[in-house]
C-alpha atoms as a PDB file:
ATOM      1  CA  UNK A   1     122.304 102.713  78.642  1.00  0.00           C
ATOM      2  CA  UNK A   2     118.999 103.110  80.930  1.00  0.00           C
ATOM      3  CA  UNK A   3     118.814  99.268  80.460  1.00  0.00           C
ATOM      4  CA  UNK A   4     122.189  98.361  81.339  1.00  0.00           C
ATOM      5  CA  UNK A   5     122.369 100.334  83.877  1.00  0.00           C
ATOM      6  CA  UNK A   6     118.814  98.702  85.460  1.00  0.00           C
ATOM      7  CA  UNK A   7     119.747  95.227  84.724  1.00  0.00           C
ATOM      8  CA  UNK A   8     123.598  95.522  86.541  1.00  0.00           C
ATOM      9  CA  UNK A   9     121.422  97.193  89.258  1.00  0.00           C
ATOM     10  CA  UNK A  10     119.251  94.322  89.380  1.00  0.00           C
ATOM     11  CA  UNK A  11     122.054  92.140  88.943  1.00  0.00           C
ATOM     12  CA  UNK A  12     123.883  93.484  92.346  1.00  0.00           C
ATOM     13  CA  UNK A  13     120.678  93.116  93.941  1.00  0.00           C
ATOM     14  CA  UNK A  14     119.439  90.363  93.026  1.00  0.00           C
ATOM     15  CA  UNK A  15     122.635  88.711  94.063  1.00  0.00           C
ATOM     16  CA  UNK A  16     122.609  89.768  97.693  1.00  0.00           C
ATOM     17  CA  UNK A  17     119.313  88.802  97.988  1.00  0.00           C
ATOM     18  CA  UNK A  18     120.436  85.372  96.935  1.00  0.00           C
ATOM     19  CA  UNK A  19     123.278  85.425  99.238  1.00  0.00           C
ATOM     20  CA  UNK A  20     119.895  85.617 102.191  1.00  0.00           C
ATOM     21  CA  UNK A  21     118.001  83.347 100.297  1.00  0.00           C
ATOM     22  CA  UNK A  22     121.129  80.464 100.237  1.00  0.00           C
ATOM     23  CA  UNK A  23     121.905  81.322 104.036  1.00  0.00           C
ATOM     24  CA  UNK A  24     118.285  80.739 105.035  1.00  0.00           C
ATOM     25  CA  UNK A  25     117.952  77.368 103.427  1.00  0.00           C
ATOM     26  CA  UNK A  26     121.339  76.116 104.697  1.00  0.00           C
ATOM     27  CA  UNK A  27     119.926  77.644 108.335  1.00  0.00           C
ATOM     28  CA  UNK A  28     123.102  80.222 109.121  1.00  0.00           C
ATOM     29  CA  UNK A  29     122.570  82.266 111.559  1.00  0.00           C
ATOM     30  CA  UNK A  30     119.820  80.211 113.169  1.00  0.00           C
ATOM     31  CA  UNK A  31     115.965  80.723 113.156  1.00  0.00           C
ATOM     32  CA  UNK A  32     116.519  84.769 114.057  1.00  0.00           C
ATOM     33  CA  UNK A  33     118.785  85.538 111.736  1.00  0.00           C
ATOM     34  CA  UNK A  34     115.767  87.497 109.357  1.00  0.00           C
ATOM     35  CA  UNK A  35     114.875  89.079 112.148  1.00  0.00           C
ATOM     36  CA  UNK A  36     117.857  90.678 113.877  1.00  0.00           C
ATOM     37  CA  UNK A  37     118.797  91.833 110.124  1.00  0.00           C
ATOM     38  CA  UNK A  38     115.480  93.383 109.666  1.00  0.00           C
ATOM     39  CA  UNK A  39     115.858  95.273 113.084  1.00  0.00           C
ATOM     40  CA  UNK A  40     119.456  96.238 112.929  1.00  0.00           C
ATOM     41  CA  UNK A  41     118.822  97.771 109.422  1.00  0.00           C
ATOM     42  CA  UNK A  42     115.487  99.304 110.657  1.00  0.00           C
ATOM     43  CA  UNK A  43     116.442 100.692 114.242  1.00  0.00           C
ATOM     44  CA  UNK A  44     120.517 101.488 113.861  1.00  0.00           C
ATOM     45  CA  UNK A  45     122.072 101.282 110.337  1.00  0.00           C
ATOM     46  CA  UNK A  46     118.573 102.846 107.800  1.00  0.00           C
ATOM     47  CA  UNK A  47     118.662 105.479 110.137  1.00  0.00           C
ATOM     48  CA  UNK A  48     122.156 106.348 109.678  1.00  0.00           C
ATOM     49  CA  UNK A  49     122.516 106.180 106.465  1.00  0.00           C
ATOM     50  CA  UNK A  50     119.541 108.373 105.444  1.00  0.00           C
ATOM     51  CA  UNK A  51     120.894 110.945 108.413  1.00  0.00           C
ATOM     52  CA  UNK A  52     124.515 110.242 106.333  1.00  0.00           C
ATOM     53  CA  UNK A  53     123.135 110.819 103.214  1.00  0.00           C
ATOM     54  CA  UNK A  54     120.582 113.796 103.253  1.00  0.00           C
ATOM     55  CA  UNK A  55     122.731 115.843 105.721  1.00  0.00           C
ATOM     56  CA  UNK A  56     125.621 115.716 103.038  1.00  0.00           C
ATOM     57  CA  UNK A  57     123.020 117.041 100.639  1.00  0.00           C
ATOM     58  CA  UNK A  58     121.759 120.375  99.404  1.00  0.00           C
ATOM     59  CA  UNK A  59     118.487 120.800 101.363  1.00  0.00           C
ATOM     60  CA  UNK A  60     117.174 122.343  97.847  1.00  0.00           C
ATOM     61  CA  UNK A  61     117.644 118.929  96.329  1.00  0.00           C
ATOM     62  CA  UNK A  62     115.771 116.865  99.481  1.00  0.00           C
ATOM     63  CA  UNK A  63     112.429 118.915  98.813  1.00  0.00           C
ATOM     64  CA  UNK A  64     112.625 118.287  94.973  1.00  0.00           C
ATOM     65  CA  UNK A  65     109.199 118.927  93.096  1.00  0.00           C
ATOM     66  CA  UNK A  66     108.959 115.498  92.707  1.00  0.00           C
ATOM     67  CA  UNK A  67     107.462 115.016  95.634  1.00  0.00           C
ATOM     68  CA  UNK A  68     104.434 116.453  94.523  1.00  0.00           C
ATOM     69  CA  UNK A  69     104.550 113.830  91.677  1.00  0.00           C
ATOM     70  CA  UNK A  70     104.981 111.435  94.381  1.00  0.00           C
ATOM     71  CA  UNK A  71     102.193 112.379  96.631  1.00  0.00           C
ATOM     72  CA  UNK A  72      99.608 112.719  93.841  1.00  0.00           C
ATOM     73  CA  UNK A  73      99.974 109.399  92.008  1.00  0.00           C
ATOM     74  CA  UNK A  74     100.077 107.290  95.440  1.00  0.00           C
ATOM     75  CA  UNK A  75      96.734 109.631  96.274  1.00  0.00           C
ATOM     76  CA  UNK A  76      95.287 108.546  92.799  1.00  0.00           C
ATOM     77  CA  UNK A  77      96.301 104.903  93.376  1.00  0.00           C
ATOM     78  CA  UNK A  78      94.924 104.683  96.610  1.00  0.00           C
ATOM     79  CA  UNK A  79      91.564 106.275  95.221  1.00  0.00           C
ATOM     80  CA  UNK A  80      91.329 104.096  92.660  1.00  0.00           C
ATOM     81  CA  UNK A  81      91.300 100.928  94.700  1.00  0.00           C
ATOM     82  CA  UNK A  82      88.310 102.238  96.892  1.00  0.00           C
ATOM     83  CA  UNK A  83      86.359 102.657  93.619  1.00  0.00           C
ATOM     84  CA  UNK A  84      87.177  99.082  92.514  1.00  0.00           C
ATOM     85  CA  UNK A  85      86.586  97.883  96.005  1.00  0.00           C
ATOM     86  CA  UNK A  86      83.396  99.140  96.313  1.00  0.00           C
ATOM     87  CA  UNK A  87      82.402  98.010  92.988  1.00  0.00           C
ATOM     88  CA  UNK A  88      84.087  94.697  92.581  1.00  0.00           C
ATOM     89  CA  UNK A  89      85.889  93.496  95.738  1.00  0.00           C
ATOM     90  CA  UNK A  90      83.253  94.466  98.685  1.00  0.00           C
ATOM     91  CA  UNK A  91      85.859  94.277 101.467  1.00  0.00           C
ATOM     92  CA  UNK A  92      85.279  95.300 104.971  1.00  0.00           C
ATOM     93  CA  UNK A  93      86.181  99.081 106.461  1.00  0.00           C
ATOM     94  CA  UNK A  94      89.743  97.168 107.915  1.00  0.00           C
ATOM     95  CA  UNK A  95      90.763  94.592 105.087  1.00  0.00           C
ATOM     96  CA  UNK A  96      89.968  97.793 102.559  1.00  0.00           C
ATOM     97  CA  UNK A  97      92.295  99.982 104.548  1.00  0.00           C
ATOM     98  CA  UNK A  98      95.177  97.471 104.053  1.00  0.00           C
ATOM     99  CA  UNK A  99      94.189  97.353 100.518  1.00  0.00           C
ATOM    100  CA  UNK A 100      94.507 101.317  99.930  1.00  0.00           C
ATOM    101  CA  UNK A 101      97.915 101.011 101.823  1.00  0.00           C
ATOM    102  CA  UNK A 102      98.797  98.158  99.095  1.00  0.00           C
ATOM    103  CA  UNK A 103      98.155  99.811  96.377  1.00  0.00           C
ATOM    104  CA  UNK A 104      99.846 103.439  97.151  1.00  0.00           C
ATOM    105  CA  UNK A 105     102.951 102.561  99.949  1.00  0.00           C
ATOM    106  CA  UNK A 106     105.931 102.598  98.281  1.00  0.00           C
ATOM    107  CA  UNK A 107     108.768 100.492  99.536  1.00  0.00           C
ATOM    108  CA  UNK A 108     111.210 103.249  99.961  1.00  0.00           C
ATOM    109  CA  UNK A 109     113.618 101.488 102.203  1.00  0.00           C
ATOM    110  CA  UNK A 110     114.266  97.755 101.485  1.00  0.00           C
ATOM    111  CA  UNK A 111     113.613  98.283  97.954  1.00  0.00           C
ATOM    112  CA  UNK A 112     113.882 101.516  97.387  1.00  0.00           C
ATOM    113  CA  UNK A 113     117.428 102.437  98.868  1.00  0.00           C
ATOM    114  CA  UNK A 114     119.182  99.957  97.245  1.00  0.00           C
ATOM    115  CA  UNK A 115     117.337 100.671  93.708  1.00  0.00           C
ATOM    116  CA  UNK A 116     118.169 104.280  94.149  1.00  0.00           C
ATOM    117  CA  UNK A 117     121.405 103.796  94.735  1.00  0.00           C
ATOM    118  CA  UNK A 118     122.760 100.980  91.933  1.00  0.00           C
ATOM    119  CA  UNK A 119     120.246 102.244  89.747  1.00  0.00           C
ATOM    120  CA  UNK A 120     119.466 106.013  90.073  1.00  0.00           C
ATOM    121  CA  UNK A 121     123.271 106.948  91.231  1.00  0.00           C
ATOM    122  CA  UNK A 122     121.307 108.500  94.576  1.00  0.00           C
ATOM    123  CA  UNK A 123     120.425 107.347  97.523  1.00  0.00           C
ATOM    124  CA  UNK A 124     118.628 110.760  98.800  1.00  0.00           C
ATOM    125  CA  UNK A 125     115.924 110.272  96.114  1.00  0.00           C
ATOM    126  CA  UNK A 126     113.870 108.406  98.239  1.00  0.00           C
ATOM    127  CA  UNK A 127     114.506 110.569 101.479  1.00  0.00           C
ATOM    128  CA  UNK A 128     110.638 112.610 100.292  1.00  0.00           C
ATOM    129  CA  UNK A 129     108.875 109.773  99.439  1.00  0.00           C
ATOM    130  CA  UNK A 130     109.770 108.577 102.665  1.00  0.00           C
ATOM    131  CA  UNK A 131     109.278 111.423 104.773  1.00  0.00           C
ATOM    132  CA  UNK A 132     105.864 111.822 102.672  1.00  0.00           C
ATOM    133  CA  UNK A 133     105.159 108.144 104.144  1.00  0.00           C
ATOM    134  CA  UNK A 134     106.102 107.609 107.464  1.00  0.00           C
ATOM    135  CA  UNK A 135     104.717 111.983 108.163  1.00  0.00           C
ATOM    136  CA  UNK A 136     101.573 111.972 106.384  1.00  0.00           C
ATOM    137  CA  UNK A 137     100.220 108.269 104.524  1.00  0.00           C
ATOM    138  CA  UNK A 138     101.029 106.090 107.588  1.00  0.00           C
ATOM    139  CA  UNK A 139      99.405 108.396 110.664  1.00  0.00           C
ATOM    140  CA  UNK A 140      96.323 108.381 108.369  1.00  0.00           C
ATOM    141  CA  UNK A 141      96.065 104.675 107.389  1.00  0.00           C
ATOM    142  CA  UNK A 142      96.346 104.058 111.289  1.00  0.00           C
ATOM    143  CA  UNK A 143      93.636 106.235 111.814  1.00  0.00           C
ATOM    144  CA  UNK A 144      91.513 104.203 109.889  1.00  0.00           C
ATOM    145  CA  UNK A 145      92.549 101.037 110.853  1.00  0.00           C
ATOM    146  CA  UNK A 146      91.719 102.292 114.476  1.00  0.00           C
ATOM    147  CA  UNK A 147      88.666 103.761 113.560  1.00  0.00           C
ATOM    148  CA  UNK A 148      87.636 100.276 111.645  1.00  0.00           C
ATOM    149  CA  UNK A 149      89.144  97.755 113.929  1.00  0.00           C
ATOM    150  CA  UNK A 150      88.098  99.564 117.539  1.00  0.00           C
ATOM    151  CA  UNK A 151      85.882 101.945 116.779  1.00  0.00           C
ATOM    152  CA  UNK A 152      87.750 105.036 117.609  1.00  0.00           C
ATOM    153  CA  UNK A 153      90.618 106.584 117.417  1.00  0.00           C
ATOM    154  CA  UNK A 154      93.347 106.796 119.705  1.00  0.00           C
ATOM    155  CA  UNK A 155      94.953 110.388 119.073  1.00  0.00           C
ATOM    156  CA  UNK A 156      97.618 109.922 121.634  1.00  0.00           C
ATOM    157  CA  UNK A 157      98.901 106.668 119.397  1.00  0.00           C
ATOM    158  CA  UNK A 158      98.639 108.754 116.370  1.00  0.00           C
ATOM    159  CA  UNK A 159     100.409 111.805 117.790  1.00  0.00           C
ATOM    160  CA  UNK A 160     103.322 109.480 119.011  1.00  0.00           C
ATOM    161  CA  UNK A 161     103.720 107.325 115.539  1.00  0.00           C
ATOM    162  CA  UNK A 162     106.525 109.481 113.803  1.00  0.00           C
ATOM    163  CA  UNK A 163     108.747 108.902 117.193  1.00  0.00           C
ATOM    164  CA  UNK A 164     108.652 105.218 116.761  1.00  0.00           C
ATOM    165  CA  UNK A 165     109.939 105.512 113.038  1.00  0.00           C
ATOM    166  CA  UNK A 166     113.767 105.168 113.007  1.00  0.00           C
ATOM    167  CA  UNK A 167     114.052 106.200 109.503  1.00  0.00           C
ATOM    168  CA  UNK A 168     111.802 109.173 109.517  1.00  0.00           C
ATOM    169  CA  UNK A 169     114.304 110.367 112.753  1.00  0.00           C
ATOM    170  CA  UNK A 170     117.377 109.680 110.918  1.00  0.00           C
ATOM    171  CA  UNK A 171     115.709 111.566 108.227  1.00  0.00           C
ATOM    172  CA  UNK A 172     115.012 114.879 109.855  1.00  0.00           C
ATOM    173  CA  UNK A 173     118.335 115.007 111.264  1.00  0.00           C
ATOM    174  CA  UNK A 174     119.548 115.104 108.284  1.00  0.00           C
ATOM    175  CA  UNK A 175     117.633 116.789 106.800  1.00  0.00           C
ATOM    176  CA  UNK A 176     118.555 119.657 109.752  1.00  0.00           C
ATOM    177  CA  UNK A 177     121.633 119.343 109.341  1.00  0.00           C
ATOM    178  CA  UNK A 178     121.479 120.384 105.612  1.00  0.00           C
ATOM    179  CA  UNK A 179     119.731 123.432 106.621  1.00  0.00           C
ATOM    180  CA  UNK A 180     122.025 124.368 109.080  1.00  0.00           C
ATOM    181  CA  UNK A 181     124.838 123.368 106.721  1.00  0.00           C
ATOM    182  CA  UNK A 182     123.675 126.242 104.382  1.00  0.00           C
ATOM    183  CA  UNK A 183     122.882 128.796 106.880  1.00  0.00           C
ATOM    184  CA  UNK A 184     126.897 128.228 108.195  1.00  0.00           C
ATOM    185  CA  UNK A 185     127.849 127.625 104.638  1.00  0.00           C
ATOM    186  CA  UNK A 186     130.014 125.197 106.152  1.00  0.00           C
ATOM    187  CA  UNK A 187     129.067 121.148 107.383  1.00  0.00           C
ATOM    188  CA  UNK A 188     128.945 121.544 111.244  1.00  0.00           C
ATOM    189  CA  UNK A 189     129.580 117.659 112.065  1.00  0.00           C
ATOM    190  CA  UNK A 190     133.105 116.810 112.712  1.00  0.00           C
ATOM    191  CA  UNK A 191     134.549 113.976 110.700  1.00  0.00           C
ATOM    192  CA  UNK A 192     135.240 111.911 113.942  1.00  0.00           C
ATOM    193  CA  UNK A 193     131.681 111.437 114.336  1.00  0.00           C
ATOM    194  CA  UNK A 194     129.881 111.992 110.925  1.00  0.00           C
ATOM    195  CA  UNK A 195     132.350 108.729 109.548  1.00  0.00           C
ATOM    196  CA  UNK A 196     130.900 106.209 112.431  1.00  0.00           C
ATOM    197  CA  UNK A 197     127.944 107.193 111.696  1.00  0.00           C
ATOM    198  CA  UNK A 198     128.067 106.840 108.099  1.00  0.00           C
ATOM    199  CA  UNK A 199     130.158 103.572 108.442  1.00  0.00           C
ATOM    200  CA  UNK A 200     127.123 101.931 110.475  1.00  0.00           C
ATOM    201  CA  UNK A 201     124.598 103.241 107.354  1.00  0.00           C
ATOM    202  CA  UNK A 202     126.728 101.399 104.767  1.00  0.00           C
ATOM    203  CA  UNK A 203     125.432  98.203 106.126  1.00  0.00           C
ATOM    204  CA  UNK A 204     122.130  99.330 105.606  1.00  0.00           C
ATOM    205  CA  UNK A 205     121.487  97.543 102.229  1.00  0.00           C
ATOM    206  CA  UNK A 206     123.026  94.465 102.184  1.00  0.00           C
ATOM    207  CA  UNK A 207     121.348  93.680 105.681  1.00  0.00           C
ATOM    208  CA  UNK A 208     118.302  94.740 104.321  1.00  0.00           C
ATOM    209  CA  UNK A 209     118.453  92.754 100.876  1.00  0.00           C
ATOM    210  CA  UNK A 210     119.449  89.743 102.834  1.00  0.00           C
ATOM    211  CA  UNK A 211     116.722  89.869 105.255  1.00  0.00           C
ATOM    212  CA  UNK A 212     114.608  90.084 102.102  1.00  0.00           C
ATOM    213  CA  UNK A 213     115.964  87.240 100.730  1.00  0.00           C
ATOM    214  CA  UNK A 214     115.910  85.330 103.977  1.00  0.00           C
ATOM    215  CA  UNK A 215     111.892  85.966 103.874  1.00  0.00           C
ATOM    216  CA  UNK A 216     111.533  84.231 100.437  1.00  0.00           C
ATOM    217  CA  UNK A 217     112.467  80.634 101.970  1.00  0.00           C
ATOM    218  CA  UNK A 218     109.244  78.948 102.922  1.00  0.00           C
ATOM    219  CA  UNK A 219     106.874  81.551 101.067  1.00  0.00           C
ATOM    220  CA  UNK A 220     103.748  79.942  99.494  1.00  0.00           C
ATOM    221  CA  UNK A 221     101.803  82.839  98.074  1.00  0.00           C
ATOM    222  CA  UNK A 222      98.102  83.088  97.101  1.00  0.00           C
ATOM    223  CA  UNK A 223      96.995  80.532  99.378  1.00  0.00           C
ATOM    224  CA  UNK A 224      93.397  82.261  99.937  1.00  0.00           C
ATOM    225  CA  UNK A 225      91.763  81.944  96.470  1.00  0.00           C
ATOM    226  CA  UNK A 226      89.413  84.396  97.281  1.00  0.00           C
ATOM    227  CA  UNK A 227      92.036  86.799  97.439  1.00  0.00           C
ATOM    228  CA  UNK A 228      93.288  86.755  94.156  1.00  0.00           C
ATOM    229  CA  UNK A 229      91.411  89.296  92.497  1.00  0.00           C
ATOM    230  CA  UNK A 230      91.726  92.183  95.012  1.00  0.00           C
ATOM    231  CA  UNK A 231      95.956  91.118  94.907  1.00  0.00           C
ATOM    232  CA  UNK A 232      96.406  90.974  91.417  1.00  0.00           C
ATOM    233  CA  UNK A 233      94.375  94.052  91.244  1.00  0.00           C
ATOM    234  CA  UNK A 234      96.710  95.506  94.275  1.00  0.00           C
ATOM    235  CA  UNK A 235      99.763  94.574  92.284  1.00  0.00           C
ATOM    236  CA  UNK A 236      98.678  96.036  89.304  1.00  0.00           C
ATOM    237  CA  UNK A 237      97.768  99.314  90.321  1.00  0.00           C
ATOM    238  CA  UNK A 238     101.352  99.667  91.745  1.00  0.00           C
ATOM    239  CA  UNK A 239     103.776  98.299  89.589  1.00  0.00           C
ATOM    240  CA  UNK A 240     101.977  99.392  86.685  1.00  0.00           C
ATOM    241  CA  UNK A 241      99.170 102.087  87.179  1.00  0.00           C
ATOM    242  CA  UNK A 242     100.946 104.414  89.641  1.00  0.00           C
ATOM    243  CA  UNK A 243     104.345 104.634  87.067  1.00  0.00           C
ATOM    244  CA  UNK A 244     101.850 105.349  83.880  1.00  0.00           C
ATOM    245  CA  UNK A 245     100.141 108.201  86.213  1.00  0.00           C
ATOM    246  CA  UNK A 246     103.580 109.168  87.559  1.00  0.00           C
ATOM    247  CA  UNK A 247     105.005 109.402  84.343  1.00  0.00           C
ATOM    248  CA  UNK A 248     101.780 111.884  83.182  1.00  0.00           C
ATOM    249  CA  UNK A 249     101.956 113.761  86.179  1.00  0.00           C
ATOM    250  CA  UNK A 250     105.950 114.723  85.831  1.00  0.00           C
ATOM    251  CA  UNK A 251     105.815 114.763  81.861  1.00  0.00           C
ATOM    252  CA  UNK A 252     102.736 116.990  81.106  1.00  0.00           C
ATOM    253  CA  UNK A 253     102.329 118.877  84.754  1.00  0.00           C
ATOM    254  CA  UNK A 254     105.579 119.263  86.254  1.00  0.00           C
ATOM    255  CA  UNK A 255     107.743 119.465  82.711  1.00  0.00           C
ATOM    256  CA  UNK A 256     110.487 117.274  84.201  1.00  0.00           C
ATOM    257  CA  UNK A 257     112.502 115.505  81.548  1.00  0.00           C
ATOM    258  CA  UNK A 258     115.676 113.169  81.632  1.00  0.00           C
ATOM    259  CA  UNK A 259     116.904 112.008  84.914  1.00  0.00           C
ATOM    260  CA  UNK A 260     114.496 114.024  86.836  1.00  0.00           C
ATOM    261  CA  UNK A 261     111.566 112.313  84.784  1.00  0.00           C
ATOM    262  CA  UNK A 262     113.218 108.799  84.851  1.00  0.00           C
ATOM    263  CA  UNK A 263     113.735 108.883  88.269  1.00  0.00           C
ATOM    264  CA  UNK A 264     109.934 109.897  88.960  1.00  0.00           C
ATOM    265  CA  UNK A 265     108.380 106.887  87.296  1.00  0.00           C
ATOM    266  CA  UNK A 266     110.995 104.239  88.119  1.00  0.00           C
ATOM    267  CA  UNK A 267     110.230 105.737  92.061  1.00  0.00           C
ATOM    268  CA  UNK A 268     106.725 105.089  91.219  1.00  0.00           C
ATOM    269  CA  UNK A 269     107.109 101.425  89.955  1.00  0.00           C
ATOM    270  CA  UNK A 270     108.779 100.325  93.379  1.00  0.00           C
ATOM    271  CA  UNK A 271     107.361  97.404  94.832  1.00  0.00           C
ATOM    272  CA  UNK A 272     104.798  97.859  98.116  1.00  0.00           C
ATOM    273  CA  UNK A 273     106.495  98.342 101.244  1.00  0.00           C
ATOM    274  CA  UNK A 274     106.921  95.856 104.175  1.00  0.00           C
ATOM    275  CA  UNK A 275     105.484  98.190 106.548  1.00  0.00           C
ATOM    276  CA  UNK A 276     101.837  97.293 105.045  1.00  0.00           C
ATOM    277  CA  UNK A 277     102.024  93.993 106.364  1.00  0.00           C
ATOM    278  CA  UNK A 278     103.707  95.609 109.314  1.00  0.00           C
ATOM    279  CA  UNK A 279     100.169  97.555 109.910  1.00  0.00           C
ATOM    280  CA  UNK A 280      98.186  94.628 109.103  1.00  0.00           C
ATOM    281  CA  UNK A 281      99.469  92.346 112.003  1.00  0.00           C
ATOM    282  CA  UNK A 282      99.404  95.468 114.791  1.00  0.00           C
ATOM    283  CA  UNK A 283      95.220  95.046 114.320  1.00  0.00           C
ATOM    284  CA  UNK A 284      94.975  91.707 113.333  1.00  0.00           C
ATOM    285  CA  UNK A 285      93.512  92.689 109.917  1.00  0.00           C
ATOM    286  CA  UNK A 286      94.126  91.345 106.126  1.00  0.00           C
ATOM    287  CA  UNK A 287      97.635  89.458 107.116  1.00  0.00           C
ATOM    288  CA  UNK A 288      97.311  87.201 103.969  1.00  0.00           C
ATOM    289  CA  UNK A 289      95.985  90.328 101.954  1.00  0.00           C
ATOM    290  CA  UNK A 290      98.879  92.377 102.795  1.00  0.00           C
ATOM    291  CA  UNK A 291     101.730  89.760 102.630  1.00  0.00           C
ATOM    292  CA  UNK A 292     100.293  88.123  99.306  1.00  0.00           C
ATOM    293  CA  UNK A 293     100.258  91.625  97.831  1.00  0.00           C
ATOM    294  CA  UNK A 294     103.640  92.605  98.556  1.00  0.00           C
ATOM    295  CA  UNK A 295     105.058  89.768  97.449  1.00  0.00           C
ATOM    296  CA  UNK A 296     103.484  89.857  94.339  1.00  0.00           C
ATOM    297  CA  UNK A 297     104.208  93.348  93.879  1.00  0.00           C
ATOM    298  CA  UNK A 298     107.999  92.499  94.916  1.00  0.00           C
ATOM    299  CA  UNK A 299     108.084  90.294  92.234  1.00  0.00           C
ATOM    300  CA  UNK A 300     106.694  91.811  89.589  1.00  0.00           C
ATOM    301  CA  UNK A 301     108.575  95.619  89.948  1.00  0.00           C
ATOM    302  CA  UNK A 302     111.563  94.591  88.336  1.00  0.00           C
ATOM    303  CA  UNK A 303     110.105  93.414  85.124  1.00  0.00           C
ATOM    304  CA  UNK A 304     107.980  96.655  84.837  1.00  0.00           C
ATOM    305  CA  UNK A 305     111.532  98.517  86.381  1.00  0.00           C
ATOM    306  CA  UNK A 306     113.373  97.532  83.229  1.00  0.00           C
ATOM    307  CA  UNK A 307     110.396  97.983  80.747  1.00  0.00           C
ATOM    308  CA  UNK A 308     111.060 101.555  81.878  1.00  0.00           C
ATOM    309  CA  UNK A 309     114.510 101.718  81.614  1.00  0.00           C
ATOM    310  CA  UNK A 310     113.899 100.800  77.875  1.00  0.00           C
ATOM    311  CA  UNK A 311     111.268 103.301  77.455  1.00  0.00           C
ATOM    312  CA  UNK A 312     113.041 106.380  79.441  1.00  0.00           C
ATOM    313  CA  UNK A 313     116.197 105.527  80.164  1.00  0.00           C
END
């Protein structure tokens, strides 16, 4: 049932993405299409429908102890390519950095919203691993891609990066809102303005899964052959490294079985998010690295998604 339930998941996806794919090649929407998706979802609609979906839910539920299991097998990825760097790969301070954020950055929202929805049956599963990202993971890998790139660090940008995340915003509110909700014991947002609002966030994933799909025309990966060993090593560590520690960290530490243990490692297995590559063009550092690996990582997830559907599922 696990399997069936992946694979119609995959199906829906994969369709939509398709649907971007087909429009790209036949040029709707014109040359900007991909990108006014990407920041309609990312700056209006993501934001609403995370704000729409964790302020519906109990705030118990949105600080899960999977987080931990979260936090701790990204922190063990991320270790584990420094190690391999600095014994195999001898990358520079910068192109390292993006490497670390390869291996443990989860794509929570293009990938992981939709996967948690058709999939998992909840969108809000992803609401910690993103917070988790956007609060803690991304204000440090900035730090040292400013400390690598410029040679200090600019604590004023660092302080400022959660206001310029849309999602981790719409994320908080919600998040708010569900603790207020239980203090009341009663949801304080009138329907007249909690529908727009969630109306807007439906959009969210078939914009997103289009864009994504949009991105795929033209893509000729693995162009720099010296490359290749840090990115399959990258791609490895994600899709398949992070769910096996994932899996031992919720299994033998936290006890979780069933859903809650299904739910932990398929999390786990999601692909690398966009934002890497994101990072990687703000300092002019590892652009190939980061797009290369998170588009073999893209590809990859679903195969290793549906291995674990048979397995735990």
């Amino acid at each position: 049932m696990g399997l069936l339930h992946a694979m119609q998941g995959f199906c829906v996806i994969g369709i939509v993405i398709l649907v971007g794919y087909i429009a790209a090649r036949l040029r709707i929407g014109g040359s900007t299409a991909q990108m006014v998706l990407n920041r309609f979802s990312f700056f209006v609609s993501s934001p609403c429908l995370m704000f729409a979906i964790l302020s519906k839910e109990q705030i118990l539920t949105i600080f899960h102890p999977s987080i931990l299991v979260a936090f701790f097998s990204a922190l063990l990825v991320g270790v584990a390519f420094l190690v391999l760097n600095r014994l195999f790969f001898h990358l520079g301070p910068a192109d390292a950095t993006i490497g670390t954020l390869n291996s443990l950055y989860l794509n929570s929202n293009n990938i992981g919203l939709p996967i948690a929805t058709y999939i998992l049956g909840n969108g809000a599963l992803v609401a910690p691993i993103l917070v988790m990202q956007q609060a803690l993971f991304t204000p440090i890998g900035l730090t040292a891609l400013d400390v690598t790139t410029k040679g200090h660090v600019s604590l004023k940008e660092i302080v400022r990066q959660p206001l310029h995340q849309p999602l981790l915003i719409g994320s908080l509110g919600g998040i708010a809102v569900s603790a207020l909700s239980a203090q009341l014991g009663w949801f304080p947002i009138p329907n007249y303005i909690f529908d727009p609002i969630n109306m807007i966030g439906e959009s969210a994933v078939p914009m997103i899964l289009m864009a994504f799909g949009m991105s795929l025309n033209g893509s000729t990966p693995l162009k720099e052959k010296g490359d290749r060993p840090a990115i399959f090593t990258v791609a490895a560590l994600k899709n398949i490294v992070m769910p096996i520690i994932a899996f031992l960290l919720a299994y033998f530490v936290m006890g979780f079985r069933g859903s809650e243990l299904y739910a932990c490692v398929v999390l786990a297995a999601l692909p690398t998010g966009q934002n890497v590559y994101n990072y990687a063009a703000r300092y002019n550092v590892g652009l190939t690295f980061a797009r290369d690996g998170i588009l073999i990582s893209t590809m990859t997830s679903p195969i290793f998604i549906a291995l674990i559907a048979v397995l735990l599922g």
